[in-house]
C-alpha atoms as a PDB file:
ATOM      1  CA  UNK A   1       0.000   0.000   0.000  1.00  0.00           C
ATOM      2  CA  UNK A   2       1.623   3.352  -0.937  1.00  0.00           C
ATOM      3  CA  UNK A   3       1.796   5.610   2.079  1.00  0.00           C
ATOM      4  CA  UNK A   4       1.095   9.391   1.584  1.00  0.00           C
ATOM      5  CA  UNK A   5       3.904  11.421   2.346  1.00  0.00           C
ATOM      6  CA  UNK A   6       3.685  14.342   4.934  1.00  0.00           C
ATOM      7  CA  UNK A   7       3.782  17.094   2.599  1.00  0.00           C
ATOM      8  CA  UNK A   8       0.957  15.586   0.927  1.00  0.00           C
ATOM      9  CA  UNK A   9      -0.941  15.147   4.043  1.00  0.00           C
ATOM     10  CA  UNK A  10      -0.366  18.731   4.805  1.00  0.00           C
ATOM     11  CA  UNK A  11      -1.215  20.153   1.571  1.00  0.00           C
ATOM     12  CA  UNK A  12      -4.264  17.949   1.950  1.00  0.00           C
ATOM     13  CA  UNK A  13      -5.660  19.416   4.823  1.00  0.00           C
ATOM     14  CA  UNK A  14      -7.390  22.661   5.927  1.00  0.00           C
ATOM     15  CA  UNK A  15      -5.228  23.867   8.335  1.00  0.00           C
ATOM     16  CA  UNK A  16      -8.681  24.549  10.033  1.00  0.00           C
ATOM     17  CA  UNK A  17      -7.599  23.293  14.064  1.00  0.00           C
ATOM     18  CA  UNK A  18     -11.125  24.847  15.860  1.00  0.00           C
ATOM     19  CA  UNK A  19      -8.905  24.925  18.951  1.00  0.00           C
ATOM     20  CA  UNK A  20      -6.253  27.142  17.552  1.00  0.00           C
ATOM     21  CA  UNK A  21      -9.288  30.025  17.517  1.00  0.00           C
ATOM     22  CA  UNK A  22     -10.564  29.958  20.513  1.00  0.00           C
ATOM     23  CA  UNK A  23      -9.109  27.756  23.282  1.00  0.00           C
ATOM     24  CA  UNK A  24      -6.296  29.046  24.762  1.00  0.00           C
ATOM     25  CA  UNK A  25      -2.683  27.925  23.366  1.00  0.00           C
ATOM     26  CA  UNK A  26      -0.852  25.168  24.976  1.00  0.00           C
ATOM     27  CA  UNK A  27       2.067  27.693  25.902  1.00  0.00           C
ATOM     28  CA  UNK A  28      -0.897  29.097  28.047  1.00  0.00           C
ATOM     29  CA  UNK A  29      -2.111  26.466  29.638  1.00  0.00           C
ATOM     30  CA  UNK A  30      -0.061  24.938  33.053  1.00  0.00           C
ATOM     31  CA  UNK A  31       1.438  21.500  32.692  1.00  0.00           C
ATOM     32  CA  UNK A  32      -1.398  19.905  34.431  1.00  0.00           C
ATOM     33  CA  UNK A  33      -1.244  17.511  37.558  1.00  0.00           C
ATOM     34  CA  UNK A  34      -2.094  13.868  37.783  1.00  0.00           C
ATOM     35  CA  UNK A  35      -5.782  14.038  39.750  1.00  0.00           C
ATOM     36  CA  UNK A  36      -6.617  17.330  38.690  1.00  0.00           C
ATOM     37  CA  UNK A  37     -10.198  18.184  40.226  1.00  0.00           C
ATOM     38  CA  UNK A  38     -13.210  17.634  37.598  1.00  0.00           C
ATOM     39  CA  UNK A  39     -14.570  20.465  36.032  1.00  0.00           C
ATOM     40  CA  UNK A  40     -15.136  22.676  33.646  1.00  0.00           C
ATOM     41  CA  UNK A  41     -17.092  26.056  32.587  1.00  0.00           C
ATOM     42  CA  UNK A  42     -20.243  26.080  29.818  1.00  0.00           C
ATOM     43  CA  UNK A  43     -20.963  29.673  30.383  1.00  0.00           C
ATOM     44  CA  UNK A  44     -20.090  31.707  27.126  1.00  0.00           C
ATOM     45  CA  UNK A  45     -17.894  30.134  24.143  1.00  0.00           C
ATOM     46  CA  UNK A  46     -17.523  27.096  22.241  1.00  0.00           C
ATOM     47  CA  UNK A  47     -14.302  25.515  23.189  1.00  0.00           C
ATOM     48  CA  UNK A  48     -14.393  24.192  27.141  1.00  0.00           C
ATOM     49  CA  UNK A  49     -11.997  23.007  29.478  1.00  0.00           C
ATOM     50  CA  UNK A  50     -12.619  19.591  31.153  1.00  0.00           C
ATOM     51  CA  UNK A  51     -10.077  18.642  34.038  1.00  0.00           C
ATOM     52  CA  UNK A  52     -10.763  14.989  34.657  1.00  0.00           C
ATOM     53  CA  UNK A  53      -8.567  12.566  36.507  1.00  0.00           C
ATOM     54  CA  UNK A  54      -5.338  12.746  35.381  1.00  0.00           C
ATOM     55  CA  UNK A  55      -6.217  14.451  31.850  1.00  0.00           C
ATOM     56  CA  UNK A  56      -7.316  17.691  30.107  1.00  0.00           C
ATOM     57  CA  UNK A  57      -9.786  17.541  27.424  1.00  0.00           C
ATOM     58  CA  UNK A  58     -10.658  20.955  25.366  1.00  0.00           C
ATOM     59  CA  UNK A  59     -14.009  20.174  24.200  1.00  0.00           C
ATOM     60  CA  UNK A  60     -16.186  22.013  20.903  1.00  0.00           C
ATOM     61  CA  UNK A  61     -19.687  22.534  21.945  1.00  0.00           C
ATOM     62  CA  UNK A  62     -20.096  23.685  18.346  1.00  0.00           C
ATOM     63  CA  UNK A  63     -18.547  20.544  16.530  1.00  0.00           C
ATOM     64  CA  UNK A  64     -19.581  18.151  19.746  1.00  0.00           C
ATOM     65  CA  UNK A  65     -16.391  16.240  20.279  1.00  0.00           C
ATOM     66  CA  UNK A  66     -12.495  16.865  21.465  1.00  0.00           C
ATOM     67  CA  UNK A  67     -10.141  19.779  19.722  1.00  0.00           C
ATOM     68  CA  UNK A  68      -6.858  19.188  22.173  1.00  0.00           C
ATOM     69  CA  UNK A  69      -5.455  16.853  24.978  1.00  0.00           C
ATOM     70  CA  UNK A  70      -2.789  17.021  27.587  1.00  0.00           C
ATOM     71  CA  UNK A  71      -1.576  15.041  30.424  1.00  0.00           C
ATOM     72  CA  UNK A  72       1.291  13.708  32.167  1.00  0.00           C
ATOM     73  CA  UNK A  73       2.451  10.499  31.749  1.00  0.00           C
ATOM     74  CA  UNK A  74       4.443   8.899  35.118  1.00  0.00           C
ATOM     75  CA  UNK A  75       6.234   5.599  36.309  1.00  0.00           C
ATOM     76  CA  UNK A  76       3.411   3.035  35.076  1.00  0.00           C
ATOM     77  CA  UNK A  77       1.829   1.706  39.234  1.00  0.00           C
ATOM     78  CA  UNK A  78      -1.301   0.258  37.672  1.00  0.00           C
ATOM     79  CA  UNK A  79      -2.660  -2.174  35.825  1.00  0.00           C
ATOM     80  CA  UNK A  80      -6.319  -1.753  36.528  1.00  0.00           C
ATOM     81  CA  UNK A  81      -8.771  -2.963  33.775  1.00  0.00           C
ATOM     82  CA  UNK A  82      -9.925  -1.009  30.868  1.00  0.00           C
ATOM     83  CA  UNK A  83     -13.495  -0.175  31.200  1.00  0.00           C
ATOM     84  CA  UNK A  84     -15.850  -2.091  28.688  1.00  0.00           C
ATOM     85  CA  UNK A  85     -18.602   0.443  28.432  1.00  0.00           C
ATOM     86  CA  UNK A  86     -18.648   3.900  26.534  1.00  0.00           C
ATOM     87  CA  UNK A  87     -20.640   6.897  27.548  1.00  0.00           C
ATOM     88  CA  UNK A  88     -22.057  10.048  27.678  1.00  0.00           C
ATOM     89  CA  UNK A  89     -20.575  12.395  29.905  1.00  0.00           C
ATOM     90  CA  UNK A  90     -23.278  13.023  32.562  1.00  0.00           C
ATOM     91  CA  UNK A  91     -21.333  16.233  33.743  1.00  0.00           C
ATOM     92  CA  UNK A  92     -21.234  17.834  29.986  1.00  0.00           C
ATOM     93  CA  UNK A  93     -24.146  19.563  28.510  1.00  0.00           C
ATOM     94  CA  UNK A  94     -25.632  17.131  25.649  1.00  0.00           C
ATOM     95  CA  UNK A  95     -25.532  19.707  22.944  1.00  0.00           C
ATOM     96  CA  UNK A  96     -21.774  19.643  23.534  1.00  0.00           C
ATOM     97  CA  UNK A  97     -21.633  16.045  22.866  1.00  0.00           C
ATOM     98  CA  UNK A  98     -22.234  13.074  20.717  1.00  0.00           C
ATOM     99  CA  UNK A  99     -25.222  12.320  19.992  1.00  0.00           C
ATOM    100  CA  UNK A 100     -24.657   8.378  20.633  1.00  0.00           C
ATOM    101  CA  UNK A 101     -21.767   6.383  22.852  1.00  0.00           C
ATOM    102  CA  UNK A 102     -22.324   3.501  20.058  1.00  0.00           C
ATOM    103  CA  UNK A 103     -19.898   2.023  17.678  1.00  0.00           C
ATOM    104  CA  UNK A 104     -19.239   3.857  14.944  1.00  0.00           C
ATOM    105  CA  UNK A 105     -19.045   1.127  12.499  1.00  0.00           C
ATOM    106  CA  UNK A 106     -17.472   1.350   8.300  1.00  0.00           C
ATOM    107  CA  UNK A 107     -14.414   0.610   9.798  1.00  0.00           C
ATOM    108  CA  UNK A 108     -13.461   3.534  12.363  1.00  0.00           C
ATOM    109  CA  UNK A 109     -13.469   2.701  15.894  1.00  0.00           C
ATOM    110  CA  UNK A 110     -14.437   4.792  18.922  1.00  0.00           C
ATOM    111  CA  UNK A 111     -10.593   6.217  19.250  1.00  0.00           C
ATOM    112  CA  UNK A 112      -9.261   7.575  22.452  1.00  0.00           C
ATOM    113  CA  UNK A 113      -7.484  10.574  22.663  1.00  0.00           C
ATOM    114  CA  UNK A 114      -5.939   9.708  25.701  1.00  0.00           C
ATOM    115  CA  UNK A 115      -5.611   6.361  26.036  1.00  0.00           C
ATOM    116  CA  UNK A 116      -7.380   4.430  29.615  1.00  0.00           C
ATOM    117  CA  UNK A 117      -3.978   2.294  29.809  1.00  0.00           C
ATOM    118  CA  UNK A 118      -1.912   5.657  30.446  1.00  0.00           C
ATOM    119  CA  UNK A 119      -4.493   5.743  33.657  1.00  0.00           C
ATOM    120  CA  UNK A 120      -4.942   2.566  35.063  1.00  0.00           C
ATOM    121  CA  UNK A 121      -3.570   3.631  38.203  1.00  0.00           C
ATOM    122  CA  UNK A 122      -7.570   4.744  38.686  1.00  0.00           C
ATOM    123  CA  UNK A 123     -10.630   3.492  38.055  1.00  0.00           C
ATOM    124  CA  UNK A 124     -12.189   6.981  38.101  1.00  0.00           C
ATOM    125  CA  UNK A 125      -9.537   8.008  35.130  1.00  0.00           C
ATOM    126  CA  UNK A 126     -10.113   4.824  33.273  1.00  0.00           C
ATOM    127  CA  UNK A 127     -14.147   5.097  33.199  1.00  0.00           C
ATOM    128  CA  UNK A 128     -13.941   9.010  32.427  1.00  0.00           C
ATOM    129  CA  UNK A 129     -11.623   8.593  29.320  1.00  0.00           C
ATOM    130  CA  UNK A 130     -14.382   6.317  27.700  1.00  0.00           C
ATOM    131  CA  UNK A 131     -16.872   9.215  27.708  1.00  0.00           C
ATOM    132  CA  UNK A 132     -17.743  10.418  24.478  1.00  0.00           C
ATOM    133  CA  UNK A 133     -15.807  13.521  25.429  1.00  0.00           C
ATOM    134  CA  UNK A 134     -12.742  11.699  24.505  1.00  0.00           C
ATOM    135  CA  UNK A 135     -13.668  10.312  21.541  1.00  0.00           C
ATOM    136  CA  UNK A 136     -13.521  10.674  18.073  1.00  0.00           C
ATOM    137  CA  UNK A 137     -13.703   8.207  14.738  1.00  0.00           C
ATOM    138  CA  UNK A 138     -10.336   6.874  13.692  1.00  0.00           C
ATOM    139  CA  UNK A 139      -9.919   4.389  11.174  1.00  0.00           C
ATOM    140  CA  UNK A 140      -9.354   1.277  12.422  1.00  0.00           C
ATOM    141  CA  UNK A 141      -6.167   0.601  10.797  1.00  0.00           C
ATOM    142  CA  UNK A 142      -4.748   4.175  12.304  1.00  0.00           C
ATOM    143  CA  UNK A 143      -6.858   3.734  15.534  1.00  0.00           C
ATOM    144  CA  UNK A 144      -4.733   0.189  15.827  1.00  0.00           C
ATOM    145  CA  UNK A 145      -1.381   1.362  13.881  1.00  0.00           C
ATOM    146  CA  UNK A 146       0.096   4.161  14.455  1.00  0.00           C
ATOM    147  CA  UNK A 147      -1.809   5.790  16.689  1.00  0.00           C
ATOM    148  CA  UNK A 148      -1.495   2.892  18.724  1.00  0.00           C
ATOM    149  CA  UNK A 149       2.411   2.852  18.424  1.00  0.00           C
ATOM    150  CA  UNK A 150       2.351   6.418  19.651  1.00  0.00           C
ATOM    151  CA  UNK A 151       0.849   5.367  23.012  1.00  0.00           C
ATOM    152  CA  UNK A 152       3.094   2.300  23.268  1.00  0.00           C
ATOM    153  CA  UNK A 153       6.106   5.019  23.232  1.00  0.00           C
ATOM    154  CA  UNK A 154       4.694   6.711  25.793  1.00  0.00           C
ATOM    155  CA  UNK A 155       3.635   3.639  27.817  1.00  0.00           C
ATOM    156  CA  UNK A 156       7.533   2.958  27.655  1.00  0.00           C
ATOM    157  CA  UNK A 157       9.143   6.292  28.019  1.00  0.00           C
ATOM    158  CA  UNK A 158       7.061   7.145  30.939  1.00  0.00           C
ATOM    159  CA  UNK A 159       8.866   4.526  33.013  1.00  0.00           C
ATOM    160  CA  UNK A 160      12.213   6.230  31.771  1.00  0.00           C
ATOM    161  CA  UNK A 161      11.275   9.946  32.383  1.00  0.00           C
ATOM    162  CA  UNK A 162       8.172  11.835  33.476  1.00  0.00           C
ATOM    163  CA  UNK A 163       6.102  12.809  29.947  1.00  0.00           C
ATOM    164  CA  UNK A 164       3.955  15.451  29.320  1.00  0.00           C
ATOM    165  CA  UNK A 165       2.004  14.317  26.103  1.00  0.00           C
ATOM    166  CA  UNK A 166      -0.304  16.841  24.015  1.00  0.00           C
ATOM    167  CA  UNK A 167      -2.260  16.106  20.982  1.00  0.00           C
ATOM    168  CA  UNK A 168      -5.413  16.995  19.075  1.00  0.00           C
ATOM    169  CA  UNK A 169      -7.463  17.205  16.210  1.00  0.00           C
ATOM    170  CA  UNK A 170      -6.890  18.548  12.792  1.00  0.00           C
ATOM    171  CA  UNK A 171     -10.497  18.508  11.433  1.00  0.00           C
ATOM    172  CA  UNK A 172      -9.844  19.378   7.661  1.00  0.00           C
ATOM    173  CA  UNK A 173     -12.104  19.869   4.734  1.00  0.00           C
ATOM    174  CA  UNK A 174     -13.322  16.000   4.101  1.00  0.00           C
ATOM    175  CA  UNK A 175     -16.911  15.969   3.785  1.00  0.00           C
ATOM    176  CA  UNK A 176     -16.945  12.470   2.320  1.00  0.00           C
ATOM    177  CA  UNK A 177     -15.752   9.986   4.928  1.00  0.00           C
ATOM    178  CA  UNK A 178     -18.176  12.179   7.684  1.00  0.00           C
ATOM    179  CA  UNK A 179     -20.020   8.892   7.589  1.00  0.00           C
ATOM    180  CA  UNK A 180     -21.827  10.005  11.201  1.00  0.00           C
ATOM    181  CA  UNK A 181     -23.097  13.445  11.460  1.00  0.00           C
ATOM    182  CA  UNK A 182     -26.808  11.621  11.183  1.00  0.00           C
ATOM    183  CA  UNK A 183     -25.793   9.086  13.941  1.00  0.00           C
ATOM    184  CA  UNK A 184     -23.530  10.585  16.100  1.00  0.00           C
ATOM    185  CA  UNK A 185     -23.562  14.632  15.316  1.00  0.00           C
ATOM    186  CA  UNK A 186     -19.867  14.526  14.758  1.00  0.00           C
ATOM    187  CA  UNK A 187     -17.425  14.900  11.912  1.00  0.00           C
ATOM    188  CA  UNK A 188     -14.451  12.788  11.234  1.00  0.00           C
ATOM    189  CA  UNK A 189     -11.207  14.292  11.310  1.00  0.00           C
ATOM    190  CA  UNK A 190      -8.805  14.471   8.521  1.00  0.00           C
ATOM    191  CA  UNK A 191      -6.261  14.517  11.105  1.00  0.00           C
ATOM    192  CA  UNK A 192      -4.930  14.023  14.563  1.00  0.00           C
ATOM    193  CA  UNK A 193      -1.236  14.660  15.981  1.00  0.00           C
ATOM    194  CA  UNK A 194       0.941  14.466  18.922  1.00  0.00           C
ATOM    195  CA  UNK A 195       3.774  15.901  21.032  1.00  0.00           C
ATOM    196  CA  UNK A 196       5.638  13.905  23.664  1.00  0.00           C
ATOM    197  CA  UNK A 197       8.096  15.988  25.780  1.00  0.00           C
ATOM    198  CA  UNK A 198      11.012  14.546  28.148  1.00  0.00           C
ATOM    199  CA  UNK A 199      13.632  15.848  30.440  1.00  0.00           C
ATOM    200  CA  UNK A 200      14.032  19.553  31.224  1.00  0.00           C
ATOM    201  CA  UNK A 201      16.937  22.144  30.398  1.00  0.00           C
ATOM    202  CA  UNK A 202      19.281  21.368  28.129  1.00  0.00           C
ATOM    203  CA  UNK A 203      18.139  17.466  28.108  1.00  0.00           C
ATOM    204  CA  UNK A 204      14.857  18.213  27.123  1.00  0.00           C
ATOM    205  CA  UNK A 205      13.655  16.042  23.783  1.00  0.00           C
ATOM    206  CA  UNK A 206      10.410  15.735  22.240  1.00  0.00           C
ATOM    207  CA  UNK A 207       9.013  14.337  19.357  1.00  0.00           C
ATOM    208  CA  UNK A 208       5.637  14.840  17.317  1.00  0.00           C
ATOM    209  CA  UNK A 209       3.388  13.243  14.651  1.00  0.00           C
ATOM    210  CA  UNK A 210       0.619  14.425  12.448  1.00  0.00           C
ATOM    211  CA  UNK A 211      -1.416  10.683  11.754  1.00  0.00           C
ATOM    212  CA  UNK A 212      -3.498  11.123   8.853  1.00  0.00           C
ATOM    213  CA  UNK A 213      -6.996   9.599   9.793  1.00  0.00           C
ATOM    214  CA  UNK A 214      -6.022   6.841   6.895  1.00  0.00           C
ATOM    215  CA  UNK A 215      -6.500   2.793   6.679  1.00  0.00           C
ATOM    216  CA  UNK A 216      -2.671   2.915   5.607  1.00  0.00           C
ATOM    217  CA  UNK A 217      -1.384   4.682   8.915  1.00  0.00           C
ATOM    218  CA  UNK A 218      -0.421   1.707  10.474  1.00  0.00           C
ATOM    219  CA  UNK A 219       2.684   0.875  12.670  1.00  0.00           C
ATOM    220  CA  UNK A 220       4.891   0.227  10.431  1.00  0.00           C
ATOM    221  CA  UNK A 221       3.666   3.648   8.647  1.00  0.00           C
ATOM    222  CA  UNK A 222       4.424   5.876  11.471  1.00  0.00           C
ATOM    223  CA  UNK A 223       8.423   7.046  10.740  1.00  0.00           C
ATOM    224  CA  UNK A 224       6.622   8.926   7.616  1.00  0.00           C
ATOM    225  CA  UNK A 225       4.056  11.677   9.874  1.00  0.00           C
ATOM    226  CA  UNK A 226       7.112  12.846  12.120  1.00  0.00           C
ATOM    227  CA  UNK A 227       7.301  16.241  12.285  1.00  0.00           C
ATOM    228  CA  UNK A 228       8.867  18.975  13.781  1.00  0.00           C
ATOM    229  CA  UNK A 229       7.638  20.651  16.787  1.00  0.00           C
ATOM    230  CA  UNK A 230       8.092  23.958  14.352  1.00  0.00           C
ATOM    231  CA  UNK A 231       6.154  22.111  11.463  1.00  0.00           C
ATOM    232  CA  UNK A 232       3.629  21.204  14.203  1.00  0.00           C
ATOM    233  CA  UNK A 233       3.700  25.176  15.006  1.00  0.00           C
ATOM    234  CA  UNK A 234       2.582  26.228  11.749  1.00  0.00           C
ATOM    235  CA  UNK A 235       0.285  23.491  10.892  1.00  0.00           C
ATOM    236  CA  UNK A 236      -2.195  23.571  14.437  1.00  0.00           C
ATOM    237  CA  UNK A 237      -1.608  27.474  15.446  1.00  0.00           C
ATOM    238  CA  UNK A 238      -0.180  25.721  18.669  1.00  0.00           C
ATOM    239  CA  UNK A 239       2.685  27.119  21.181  1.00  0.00           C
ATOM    240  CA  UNK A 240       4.581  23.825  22.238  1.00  0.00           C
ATOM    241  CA  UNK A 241       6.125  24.458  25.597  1.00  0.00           C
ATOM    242  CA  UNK A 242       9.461  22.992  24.685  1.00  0.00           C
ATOM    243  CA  UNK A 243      13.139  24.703  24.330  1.00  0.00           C
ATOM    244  CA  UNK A 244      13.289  26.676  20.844  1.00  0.00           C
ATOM    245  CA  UNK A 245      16.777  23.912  20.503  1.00  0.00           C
ATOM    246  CA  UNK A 246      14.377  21.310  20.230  1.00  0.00           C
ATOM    247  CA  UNK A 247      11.635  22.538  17.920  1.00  0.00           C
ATOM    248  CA  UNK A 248      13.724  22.356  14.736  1.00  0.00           C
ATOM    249  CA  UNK A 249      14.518  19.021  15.395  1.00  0.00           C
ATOM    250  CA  UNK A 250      12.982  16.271  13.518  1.00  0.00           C
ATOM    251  CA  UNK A 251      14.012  12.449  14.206  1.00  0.00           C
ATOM    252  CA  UNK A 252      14.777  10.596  11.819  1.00  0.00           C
ATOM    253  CA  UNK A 253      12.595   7.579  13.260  1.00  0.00           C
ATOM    254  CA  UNK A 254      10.445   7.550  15.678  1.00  0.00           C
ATOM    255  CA  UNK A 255      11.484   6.852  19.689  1.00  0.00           C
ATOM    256  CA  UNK A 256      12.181   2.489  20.011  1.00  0.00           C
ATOM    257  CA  UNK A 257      10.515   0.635  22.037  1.00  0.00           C
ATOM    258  CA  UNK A 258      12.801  -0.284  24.697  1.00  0.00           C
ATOM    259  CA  UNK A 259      13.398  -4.449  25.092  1.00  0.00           C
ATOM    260  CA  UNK A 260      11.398  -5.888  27.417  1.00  0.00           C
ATOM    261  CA  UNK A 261       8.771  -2.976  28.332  1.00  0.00           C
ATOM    262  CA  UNK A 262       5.588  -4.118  29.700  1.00  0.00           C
ATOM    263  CA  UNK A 263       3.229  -2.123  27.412  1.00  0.00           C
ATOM    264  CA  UNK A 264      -0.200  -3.118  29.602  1.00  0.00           C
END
């Protein structure tokens, strides 16, 4: 299968990150805390905060599903299981959500943003990342590929270093895979990418991907999306809270998976 190269993907998309508009920039936001307090402002605005356990979602009240994530990933003291259910978040206003918590079918699964296996030190974090509210369609090859690898990395690195890990959505101008607008109210991103960030001072590293929404992003697919954390700047509108050393860095593959990590 051929795989679409990055500058393809880029010309290919919209540039059109809701978050970039009106949430505030990651540069802005604090590096948040593992059990930050639930909660999260409707009054006025599209794009809300929600502080759940361990995790920040930025949620579009107008397009009903998750613009941006961040959270810290630390040494791995859980292995709690992965809840079975999906829902609606009872806390959220329903316009600002999905209109279902079932399967999405064609091929895209219900794809996490932040992954519950980054959590399972909690049962509380676990059950809140299946809400809807951290959801989106992915294809099912990307959903299991190379998005997948991305959150093996981290399930690795975090027992290495302390990770903060930021992502989101790069919705596009795709009308014809939004296969569930009449089921679910919600479009299906062209896009989504992702920033991991290690060390501090002069041994800080990161790296980043932009993972087309694609049956052909698989694992063995993912070298091709690396990006730059500048690349990443001028595609999403973002700020990445990372030395300016390491922003014109790109790696030439993506981070190993260390022999013998325990990835559940």
């Amino acid at each position: 299968m051929k795989i679409m190269k990055l500058s393809a993907i880029i010309a290919s998309l919209s540039i059109s990150l809701v978050a970039c508009a009106t949430a505030p920039t990651t540069a802005q936001i604090m590096r948040p805390t593992m059990g930050a307090v639930r909660g999260g402002s409707f009054a006025g605005g599209h794009i809300q905060k929600l502080d759940y356990e361990g995790f920040t979602v930025w949620l579009d009240c107008a397009r009903k599903g998750p613009v941006k994530f961040m959270y810290n990933a630390q040494h791995d003291t859980g292995n709690k299981a992965r809840a079975s259910s999906f829902r609606i978040d009872p806390d959220v206003p329903k316009e600002c959500q999905q209109a279902s918590a079932k399967a999405y079918g064609n091929s895209y699964d219900r794809g996490h943003l932040v992954p519950a296996n980054h959590l399972d030190y909690s049962e509380t974090a676990i059950r809140q990342s299946n809400y809807m509210t951290n959801i989106l369609p992915q294809a099912a090859n990307m959903n299991r590929g190379a998005w997948l690898l991305t959150e093996e990395i981290v399930e690795c690195y975090r027992d290495i270093d302390e990770l903060l890990v930021i992502g989101g959505v790069i919705w596009g101008n795709n009308p014809a895979d939004d296969y569930f607008i009449q089921s679910h109210g919600v479009a299906t991103p062209d896009a989504f990418w992702k920033v991991i960030i290690r060390g501090s001072g002069q041994d800080e590293r990161a790296i980043a991907w932009v993972v087309p929404n694609s049956p052909e992003a698989t694992k063995r697919n993912l070298d091709p999306y690396l990006v730059s954390i500048d690349e990443l700047e001028r595609l999403t509108g973002e700020t990445i809270p990372v030395a300016d050393y390491a922003k014109h860095d790109k790696p030439a593959s993506s981070w190993v998976i260390p022999r013998g990590c325990d990835k559940s």
